[in-house]
PDB file of N, CA and C in Angstrom:
ATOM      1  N   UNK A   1     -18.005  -1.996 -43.413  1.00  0.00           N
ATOM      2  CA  UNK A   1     -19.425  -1.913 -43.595  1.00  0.00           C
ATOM      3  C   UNK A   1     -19.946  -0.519 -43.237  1.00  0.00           C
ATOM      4  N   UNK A   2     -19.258   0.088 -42.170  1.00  0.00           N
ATOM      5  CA  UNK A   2     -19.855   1.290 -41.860  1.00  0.00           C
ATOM      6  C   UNK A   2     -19.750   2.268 -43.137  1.00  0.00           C
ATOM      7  N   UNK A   3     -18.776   1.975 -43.792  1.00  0.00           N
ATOM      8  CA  UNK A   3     -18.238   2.963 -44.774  1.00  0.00           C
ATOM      9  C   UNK A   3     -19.251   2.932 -45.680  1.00  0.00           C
ATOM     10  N   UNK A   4     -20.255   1.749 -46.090  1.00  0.00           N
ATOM     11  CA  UNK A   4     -20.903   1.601 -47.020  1.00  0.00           C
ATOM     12  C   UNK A   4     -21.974   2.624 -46.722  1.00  0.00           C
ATOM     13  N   UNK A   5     -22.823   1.902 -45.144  1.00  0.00           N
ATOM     14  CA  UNK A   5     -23.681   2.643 -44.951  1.00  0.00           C
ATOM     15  C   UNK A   5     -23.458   4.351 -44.764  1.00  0.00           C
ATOM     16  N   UNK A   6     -22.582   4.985 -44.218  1.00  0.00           N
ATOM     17  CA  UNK A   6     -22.145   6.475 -44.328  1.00  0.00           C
ATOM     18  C   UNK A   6     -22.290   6.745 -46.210  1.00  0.00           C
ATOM     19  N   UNK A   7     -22.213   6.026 -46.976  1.00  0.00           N
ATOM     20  CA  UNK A   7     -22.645   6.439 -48.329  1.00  0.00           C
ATOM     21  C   UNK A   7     -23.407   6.707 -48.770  1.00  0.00           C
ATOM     22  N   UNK A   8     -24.644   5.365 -47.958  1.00  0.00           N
ATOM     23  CA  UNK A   8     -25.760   5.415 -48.919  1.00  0.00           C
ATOM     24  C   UNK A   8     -26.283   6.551 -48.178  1.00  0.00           C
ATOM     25  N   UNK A   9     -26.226   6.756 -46.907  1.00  0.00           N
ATOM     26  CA  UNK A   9     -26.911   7.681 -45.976  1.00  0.00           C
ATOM     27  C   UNK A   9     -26.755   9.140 -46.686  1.00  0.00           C
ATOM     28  N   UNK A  10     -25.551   9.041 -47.285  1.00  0.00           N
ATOM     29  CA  UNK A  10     -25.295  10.651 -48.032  1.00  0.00           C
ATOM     30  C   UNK A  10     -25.823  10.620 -49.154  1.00  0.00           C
ATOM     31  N   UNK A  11     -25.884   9.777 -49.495  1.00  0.00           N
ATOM     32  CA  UNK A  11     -26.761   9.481 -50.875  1.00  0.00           C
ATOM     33  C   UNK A  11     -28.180   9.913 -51.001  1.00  0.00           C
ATOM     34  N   UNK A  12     -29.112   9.207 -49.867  1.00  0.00           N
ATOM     35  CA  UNK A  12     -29.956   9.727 -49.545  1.00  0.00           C
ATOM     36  C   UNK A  12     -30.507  11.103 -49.436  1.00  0.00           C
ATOM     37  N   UNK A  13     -29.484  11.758 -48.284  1.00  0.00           N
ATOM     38  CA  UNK A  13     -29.218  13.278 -48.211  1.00  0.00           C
ATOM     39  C   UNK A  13     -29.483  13.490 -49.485  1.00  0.00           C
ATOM     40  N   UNK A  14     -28.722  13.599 -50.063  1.00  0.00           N
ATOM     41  CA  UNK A  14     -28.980  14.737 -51.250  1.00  0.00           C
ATOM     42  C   UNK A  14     -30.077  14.011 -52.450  1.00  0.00           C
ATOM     43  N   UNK A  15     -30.249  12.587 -52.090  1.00  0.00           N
ATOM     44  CA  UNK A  15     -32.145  12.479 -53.211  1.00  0.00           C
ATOM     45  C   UNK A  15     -32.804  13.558 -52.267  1.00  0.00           C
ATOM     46  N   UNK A  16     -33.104  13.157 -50.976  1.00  0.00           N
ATOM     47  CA  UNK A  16     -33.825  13.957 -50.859  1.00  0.00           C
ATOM     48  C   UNK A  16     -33.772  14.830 -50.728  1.00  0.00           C
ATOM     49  N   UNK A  17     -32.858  15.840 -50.771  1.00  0.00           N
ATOM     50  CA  UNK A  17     -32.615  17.275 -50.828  1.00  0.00           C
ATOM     51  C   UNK A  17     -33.330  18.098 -52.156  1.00  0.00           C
ATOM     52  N   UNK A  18     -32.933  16.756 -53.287  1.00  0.00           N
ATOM     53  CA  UNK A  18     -33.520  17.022 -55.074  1.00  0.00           C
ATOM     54  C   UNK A  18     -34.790  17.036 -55.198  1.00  0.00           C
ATOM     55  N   UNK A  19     -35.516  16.541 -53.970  1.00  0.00           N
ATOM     56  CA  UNK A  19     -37.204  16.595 -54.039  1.00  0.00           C
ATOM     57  C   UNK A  19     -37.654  17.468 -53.535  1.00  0.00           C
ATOM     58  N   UNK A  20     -37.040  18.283 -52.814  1.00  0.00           N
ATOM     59  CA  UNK A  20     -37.176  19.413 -51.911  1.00  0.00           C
ATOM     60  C   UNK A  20     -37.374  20.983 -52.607  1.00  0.00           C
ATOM     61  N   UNK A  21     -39.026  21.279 -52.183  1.00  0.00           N
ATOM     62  CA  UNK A  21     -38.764  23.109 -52.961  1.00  0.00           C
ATOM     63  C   UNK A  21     -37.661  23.707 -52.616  1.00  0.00           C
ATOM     64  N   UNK A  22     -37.048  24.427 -53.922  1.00  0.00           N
ATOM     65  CA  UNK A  22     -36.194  25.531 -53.662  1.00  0.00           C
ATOM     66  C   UNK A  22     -34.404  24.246 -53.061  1.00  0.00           C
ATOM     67  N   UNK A  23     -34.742  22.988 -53.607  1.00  0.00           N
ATOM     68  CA  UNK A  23     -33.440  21.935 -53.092  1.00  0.00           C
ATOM     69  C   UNK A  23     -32.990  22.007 -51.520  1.00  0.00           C
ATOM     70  N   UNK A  24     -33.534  22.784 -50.545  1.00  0.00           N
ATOM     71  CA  UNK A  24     -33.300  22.632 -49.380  1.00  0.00           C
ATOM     72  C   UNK A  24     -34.359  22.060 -48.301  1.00  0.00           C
ATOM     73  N   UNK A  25     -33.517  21.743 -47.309  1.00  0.00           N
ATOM     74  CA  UNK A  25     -34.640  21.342 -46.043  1.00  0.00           C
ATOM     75  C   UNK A  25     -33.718  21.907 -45.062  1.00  0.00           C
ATOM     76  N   UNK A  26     -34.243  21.886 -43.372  1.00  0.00           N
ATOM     77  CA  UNK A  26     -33.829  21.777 -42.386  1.00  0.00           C
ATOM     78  C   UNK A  26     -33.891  20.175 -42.256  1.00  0.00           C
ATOM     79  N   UNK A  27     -32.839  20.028 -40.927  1.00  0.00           N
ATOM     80  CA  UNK A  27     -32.030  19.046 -40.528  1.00  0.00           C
ATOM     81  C   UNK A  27     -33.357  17.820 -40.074  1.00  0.00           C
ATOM     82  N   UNK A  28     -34.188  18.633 -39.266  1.00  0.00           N
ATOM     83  CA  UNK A  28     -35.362  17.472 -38.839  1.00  0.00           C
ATOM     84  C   UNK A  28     -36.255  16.693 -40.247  1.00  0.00           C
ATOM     85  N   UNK A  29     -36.576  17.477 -41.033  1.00  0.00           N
ATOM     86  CA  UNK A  29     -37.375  17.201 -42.032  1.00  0.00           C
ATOM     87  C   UNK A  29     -36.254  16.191 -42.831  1.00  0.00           C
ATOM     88  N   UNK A  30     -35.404  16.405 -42.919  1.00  0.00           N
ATOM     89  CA  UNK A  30     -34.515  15.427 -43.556  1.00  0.00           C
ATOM     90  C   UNK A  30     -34.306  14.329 -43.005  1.00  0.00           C
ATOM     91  N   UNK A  31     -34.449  14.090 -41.380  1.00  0.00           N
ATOM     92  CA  UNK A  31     -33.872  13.260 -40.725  1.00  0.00           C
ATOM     93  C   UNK A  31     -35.410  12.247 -40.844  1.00  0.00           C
ATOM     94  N   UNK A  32     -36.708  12.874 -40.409  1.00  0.00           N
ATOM     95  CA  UNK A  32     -38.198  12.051 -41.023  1.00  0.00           C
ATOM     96  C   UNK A  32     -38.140  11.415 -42.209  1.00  0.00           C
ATOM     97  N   UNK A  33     -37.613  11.725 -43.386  1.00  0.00           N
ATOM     98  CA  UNK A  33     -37.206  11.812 -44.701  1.00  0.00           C
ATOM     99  C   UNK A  33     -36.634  10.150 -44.811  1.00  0.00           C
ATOM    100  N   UNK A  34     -35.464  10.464 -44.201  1.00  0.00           N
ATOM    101  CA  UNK A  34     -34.615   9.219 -43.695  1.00  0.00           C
ATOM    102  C   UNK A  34     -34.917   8.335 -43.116  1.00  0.00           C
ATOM    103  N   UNK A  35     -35.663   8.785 -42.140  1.00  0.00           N
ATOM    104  CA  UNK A  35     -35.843   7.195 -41.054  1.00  0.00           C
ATOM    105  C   UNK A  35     -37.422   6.794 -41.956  1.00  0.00           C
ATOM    106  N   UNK A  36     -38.210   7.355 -42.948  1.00  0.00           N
ATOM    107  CA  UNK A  36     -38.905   6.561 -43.546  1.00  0.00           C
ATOM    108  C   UNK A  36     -38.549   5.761 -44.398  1.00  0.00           C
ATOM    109  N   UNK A  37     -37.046   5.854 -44.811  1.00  0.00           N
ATOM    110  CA  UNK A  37     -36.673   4.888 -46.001  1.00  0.00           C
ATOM    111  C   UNK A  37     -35.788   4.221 -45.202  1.00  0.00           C
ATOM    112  N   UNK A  38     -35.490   4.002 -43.941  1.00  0.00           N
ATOM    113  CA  UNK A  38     -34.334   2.761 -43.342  1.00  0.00           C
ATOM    114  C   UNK A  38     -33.088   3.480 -43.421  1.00  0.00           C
ATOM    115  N   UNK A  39     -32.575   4.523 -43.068  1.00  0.00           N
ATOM    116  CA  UNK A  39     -31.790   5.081 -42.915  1.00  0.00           C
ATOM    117  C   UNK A  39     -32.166   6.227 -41.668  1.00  0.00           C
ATOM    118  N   UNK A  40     -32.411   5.648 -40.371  1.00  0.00           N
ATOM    119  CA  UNK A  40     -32.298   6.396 -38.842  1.00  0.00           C
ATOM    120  C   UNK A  40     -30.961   6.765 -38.705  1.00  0.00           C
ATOM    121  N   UNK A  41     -31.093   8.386 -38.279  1.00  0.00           N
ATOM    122  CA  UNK A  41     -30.045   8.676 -37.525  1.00  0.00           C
ATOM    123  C   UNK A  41     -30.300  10.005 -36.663  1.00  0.00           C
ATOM    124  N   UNK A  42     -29.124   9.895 -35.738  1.00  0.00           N
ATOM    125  CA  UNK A  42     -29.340  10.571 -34.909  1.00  0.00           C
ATOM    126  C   UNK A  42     -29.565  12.155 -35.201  1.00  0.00           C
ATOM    127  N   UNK A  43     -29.420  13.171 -34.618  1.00  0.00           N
ATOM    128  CA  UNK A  43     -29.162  14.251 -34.938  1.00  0.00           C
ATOM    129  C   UNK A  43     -28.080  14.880 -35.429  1.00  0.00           C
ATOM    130  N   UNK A  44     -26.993  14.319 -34.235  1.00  0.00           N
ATOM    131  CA  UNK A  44     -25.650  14.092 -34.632  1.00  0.00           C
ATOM    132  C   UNK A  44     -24.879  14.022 -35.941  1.00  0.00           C
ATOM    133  N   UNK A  45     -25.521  12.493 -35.880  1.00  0.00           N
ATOM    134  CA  UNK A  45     -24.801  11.960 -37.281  1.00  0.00           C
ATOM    135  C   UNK A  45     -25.088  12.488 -37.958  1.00  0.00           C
ATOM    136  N   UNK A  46     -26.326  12.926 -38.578  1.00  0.00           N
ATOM    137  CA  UNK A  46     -26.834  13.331 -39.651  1.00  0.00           C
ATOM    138  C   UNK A  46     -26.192  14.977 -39.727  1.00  0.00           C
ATOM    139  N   UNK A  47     -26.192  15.653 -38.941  1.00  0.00           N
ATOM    140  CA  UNK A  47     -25.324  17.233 -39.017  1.00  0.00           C
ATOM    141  C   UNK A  47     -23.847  16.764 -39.088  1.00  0.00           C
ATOM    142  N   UNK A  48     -23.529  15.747 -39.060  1.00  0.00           N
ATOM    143  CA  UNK A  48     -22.240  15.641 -39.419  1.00  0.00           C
ATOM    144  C   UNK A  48     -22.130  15.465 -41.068  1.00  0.00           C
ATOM    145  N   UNK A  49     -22.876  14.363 -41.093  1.00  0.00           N
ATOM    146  CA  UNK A  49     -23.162  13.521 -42.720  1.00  0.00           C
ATOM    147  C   UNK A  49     -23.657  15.135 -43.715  1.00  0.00           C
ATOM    148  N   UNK A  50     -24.578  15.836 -43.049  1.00  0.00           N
ATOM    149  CA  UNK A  50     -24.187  17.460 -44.142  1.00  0.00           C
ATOM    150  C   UNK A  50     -23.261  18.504 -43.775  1.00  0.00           C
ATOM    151  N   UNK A  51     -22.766  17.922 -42.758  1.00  0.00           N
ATOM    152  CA  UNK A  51     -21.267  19.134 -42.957  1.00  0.00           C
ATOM    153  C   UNK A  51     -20.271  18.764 -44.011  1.00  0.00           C
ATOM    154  N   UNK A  52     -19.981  17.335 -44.265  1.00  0.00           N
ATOM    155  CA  UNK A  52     -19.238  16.388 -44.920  1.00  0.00           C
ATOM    156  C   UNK A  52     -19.920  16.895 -46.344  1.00  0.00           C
ATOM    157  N   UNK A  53     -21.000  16.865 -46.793  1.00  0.00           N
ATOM    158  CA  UNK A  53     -21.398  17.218 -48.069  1.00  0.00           C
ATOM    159  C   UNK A  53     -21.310  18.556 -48.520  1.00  0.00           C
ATOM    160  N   UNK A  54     -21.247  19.297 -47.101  1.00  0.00           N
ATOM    161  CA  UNK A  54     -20.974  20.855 -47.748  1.00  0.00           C
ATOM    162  C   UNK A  54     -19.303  21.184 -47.885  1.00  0.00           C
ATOM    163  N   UNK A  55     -18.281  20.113 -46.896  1.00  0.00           N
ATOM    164  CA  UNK A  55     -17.182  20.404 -47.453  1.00  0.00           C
ATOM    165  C   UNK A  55     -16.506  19.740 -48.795  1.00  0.00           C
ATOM    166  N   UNK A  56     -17.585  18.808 -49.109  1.00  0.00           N
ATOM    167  CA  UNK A  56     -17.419  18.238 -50.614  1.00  0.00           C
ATOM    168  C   UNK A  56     -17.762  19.574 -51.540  1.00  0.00           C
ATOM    169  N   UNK A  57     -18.563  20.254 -51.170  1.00  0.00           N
ATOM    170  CA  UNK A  57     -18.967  21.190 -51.935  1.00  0.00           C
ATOM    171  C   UNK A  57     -20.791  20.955 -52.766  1.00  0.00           C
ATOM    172  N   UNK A  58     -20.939  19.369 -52.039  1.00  0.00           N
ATOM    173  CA  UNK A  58     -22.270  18.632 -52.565  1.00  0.00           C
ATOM    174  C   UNK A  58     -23.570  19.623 -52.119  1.00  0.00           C
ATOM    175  N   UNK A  59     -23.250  20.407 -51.090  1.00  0.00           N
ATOM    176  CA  UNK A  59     -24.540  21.132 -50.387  1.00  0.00           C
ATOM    177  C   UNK A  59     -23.970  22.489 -49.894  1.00  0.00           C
ATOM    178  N   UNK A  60     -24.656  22.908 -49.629  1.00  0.00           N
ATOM    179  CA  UNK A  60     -24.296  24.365 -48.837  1.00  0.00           C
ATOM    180  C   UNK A  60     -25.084  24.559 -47.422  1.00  0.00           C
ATOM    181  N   UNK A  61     -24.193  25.075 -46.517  1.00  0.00           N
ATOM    182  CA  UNK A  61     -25.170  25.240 -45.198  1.00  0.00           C
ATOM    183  C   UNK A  61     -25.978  26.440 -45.001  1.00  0.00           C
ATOM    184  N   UNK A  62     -26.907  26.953 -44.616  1.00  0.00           N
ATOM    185  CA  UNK A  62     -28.071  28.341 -44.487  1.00  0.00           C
ATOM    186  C   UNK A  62     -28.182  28.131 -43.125  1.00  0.00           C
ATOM    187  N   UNK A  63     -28.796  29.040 -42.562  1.00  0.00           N
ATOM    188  CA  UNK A  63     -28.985  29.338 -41.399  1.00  0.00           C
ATOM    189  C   UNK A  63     -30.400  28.175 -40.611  1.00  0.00           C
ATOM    190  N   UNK A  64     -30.099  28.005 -39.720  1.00  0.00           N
ATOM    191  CA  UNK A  64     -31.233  27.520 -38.472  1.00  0.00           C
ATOM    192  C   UNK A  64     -30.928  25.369 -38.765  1.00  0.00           C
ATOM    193  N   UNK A  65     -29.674  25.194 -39.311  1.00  0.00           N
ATOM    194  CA  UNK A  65     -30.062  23.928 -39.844  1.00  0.00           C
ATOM    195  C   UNK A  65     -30.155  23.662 -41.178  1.00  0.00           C
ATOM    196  N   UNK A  66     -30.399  24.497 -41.664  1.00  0.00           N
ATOM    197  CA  UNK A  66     -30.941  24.486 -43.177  1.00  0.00           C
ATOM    198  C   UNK A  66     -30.005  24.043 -44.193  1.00  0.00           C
ATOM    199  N   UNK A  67     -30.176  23.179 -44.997  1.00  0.00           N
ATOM    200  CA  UNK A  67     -29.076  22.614 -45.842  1.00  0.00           C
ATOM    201  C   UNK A  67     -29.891  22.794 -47.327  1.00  0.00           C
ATOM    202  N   UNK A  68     -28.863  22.803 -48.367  1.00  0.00           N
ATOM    203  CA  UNK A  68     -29.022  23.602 -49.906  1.00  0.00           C
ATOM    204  C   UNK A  68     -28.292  22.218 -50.343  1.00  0.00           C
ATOM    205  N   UNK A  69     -28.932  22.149 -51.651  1.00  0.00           N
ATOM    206  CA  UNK A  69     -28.314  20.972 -52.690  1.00  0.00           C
ATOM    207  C   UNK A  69     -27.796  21.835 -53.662  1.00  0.00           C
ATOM    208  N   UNK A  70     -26.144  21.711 -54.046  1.00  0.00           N
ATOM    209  CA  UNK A  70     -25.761  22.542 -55.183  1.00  0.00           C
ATOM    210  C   UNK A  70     -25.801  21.739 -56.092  1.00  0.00           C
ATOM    211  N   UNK A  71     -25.469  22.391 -57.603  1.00  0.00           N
ATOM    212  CA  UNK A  71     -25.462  22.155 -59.063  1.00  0.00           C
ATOM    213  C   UNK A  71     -24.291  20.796 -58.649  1.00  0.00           C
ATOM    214  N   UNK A  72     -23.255  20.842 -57.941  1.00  0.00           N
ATOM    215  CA  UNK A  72     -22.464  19.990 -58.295  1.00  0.00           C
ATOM    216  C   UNK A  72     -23.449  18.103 -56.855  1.00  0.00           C
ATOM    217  N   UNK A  73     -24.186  18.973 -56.528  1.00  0.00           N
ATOM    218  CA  UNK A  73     -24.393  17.775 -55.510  1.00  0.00           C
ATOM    219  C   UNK A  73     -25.940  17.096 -56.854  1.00  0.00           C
ATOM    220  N   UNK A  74     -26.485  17.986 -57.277  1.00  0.00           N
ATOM    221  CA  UNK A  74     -27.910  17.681 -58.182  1.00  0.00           C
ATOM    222  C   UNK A  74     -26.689  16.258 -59.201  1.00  0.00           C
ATOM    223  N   UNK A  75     -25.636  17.107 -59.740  1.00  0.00           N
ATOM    224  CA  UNK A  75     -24.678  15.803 -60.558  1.00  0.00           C
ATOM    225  C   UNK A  75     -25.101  14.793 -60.057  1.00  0.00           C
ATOM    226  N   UNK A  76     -24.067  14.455 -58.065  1.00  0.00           N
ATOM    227  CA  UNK A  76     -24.254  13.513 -57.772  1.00  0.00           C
ATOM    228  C   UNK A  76     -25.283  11.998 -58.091  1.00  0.00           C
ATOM    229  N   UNK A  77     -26.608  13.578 -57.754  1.00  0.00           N
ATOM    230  CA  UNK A  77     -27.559  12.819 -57.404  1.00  0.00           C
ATOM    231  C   UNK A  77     -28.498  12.277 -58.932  1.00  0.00           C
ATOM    232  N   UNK A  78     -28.006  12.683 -60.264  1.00  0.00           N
ATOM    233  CA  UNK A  78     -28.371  12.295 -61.521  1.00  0.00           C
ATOM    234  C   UNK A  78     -26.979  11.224 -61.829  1.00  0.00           C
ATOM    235  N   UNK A  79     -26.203  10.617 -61.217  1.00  0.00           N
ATOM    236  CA  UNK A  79     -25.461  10.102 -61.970  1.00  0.00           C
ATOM    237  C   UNK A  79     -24.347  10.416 -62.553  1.00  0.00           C
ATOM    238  N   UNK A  80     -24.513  12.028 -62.995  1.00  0.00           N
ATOM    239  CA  UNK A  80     -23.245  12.158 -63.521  1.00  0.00           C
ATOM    240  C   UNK A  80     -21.609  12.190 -63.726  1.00  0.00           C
ATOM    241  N   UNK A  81     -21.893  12.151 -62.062  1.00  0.00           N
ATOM    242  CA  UNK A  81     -20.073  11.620 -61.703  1.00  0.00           C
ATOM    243  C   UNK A  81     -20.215  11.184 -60.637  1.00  0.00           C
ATOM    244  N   UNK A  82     -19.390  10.587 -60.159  1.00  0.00           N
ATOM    245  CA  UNK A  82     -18.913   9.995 -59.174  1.00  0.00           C
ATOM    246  C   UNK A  82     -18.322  10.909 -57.814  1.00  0.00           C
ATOM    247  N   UNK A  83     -19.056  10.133 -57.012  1.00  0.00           N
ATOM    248  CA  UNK A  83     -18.053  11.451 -55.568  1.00  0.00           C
ATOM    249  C   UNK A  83     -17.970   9.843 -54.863  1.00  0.00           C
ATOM    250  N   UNK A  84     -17.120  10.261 -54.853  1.00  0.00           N
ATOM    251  CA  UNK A  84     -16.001   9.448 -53.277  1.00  0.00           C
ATOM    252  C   UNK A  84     -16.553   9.389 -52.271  1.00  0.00           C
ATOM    253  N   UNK A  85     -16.883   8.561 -51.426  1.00  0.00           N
ATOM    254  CA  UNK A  85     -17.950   8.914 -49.989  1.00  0.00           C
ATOM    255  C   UNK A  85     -19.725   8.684 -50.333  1.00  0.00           C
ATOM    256  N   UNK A  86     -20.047   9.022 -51.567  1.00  0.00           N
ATOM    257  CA  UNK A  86     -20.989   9.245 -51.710  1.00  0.00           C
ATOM    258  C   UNK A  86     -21.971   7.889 -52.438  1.00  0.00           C
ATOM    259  N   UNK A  87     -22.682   6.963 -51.898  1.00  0.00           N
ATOM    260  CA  UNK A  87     -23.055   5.930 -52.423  1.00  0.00           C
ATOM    261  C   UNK A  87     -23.274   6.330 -54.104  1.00  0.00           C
ATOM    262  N   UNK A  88     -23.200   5.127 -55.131  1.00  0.00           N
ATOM    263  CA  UNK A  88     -23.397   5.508 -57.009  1.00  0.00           C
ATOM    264  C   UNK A  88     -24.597   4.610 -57.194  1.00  0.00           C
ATOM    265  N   UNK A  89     -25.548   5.810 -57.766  1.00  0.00           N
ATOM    266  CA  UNK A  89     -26.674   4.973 -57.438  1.00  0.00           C
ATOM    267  C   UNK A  89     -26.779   3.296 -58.885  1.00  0.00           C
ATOM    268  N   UNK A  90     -27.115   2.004 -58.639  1.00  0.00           N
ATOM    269  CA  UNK A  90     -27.592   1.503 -59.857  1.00  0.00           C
ATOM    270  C   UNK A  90     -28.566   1.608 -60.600  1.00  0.00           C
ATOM    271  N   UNK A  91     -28.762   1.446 -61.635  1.00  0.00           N
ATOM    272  CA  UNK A  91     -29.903   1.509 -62.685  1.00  0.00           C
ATOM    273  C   UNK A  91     -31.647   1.327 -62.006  1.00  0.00           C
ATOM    274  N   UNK A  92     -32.057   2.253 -61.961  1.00  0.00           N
ATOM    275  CA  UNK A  92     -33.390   2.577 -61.529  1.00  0.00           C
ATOM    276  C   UNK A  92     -33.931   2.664 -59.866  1.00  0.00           C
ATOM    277  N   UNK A  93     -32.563   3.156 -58.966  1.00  0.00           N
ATOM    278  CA  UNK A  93     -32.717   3.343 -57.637  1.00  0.00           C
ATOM    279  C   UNK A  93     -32.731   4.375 -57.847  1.00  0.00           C
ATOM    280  N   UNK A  94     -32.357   5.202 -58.514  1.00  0.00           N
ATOM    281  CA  UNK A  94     -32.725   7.103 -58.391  1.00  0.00           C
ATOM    282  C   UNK A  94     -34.147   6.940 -58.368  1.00  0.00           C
ATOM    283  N   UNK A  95     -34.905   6.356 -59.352  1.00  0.00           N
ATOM    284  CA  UNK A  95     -36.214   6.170 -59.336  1.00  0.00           C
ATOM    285  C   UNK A  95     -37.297   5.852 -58.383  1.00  0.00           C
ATOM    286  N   UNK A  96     -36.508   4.539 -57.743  1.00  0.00           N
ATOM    287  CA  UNK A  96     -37.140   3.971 -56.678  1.00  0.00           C
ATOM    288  C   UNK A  96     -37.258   4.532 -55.276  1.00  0.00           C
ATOM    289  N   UNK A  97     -36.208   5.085 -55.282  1.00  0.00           N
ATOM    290  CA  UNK A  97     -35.512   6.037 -53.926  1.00  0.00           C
ATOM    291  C   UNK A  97     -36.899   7.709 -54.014  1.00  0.00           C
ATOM    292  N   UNK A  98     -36.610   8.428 -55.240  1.00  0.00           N
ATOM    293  CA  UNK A  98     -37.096   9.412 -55.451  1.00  0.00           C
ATOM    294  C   UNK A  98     -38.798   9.214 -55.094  1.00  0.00           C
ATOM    295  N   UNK A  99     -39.481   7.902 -55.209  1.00  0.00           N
ATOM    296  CA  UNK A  99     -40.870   7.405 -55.345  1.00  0.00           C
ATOM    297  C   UNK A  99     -41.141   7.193 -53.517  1.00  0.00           C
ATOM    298  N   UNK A 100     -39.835   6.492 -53.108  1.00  0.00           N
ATOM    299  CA  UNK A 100     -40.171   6.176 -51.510  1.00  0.00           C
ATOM    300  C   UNK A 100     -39.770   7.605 -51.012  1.00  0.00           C
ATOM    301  N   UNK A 101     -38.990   9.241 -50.929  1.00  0.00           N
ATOM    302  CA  UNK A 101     -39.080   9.771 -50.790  1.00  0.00           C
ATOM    303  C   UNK A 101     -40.105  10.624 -51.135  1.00  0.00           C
ATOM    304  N   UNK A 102     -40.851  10.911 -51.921  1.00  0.00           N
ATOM    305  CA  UNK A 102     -41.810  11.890 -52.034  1.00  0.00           C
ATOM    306  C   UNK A 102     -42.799  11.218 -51.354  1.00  0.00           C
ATOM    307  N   UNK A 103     -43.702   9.739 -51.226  1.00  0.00           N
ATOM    308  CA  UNK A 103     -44.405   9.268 -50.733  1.00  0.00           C
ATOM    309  C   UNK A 103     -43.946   9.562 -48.750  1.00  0.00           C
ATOM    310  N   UNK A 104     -43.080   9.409 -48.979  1.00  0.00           N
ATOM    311  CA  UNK A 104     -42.790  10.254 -47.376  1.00  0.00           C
ATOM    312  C   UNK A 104     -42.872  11.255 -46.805  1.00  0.00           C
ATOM    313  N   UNK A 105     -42.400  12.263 -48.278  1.00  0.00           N
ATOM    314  CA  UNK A 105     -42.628  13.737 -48.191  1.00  0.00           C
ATOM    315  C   UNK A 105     -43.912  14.094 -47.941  1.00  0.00           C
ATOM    316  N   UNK A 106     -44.529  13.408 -48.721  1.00  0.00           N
ATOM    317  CA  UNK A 106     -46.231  13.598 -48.726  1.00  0.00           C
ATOM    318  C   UNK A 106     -47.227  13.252 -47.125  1.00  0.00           C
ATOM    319  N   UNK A 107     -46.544  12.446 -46.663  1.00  0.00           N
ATOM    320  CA  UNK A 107     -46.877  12.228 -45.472  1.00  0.00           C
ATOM    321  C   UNK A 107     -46.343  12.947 -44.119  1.00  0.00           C
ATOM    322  N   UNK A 108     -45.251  13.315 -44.678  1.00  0.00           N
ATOM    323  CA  UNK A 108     -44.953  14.736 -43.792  1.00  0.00           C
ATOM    324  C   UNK A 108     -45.148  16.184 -43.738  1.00  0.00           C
ATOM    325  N   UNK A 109     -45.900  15.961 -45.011  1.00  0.00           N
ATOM    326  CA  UNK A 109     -46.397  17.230 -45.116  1.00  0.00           C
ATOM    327  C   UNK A 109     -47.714  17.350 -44.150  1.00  0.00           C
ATOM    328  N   UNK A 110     -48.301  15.938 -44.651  1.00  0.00           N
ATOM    329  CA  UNK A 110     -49.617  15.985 -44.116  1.00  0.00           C
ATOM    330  C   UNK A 110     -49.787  16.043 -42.634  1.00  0.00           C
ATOM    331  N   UNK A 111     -49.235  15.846 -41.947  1.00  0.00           N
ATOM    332  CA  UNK A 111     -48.698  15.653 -40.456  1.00  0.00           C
ATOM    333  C   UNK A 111     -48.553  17.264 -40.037  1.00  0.00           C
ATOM    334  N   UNK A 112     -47.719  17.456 -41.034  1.00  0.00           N
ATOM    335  CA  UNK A 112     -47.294  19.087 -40.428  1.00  0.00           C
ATOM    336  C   UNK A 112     -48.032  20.236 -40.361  1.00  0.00           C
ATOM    337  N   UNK A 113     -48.882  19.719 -41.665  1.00  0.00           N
ATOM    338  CA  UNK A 113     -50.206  20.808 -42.165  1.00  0.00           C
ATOM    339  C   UNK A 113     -51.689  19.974 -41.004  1.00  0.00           C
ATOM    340  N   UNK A 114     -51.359  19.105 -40.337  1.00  0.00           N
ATOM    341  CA  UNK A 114     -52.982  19.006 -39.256  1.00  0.00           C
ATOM    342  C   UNK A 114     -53.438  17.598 -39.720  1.00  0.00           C
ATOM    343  N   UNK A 115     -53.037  16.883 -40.621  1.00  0.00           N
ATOM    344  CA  UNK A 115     -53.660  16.065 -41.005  1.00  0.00           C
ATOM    345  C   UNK A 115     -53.168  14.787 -40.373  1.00  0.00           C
ATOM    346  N   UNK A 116     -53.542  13.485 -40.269  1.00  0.00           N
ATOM    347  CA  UNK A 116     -53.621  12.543 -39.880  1.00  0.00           C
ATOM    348  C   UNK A 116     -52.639  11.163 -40.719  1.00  0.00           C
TER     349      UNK A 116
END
């Protein structure tokens, strides 16, 4: 079971990485990201769960935390192939996922920029 959830959790990672200006975030904003859609994790885990995607080659690491979605992780995250480790999304959860992430995004923005 753990194996499942370590999937979808990477899965996640990189939707929301695809909603992200410029395809990157730092580690906290990702981790808010997450625990609004039912996927909490620690700090830990989660810098582990994108080291694992950058040695897939799914992301790239930047400085301060900062994690990059590459051309081959954007695949992932459209469907187009399959990665090992990496939850496959079914028919209209890219959608659903992408709708509960930006509605999160949006609320973390608002938080960050003063708002309520």
């Amino acid at each position: 079971m753990s194996h499942s959830i370590d999937a979808a959790r990477r899965h996640c990672i990189l939707v929301s990485l695809s909603l992200m200006r410029a395809y990157q975030s730092n580690l906290r904003t990702l981790q808010s990201m997450l625990d609004d859609v039912g996927y909490a994790a620690g700090v830990d885990r989660l810098r582990t769960d994108c080291a694992w995607l950058t040695e897939q080659g799914y992301t790239k690491a930047g400085s301060g935390d900062v994690y990059m979605l590459t051309d081959r992780g954007l695949d992932v995250v459209m469907g187009r192939v399959d990665a090992p480790g990496v939850q496959r999304s079914a028919p209209g959860q890219i959608d659903a996922l992408k709708s509960a992430l930006a509605s999160a995004g949006t609320a973390l923005a608002s938080v960050l920029n003063g708002g309520s």
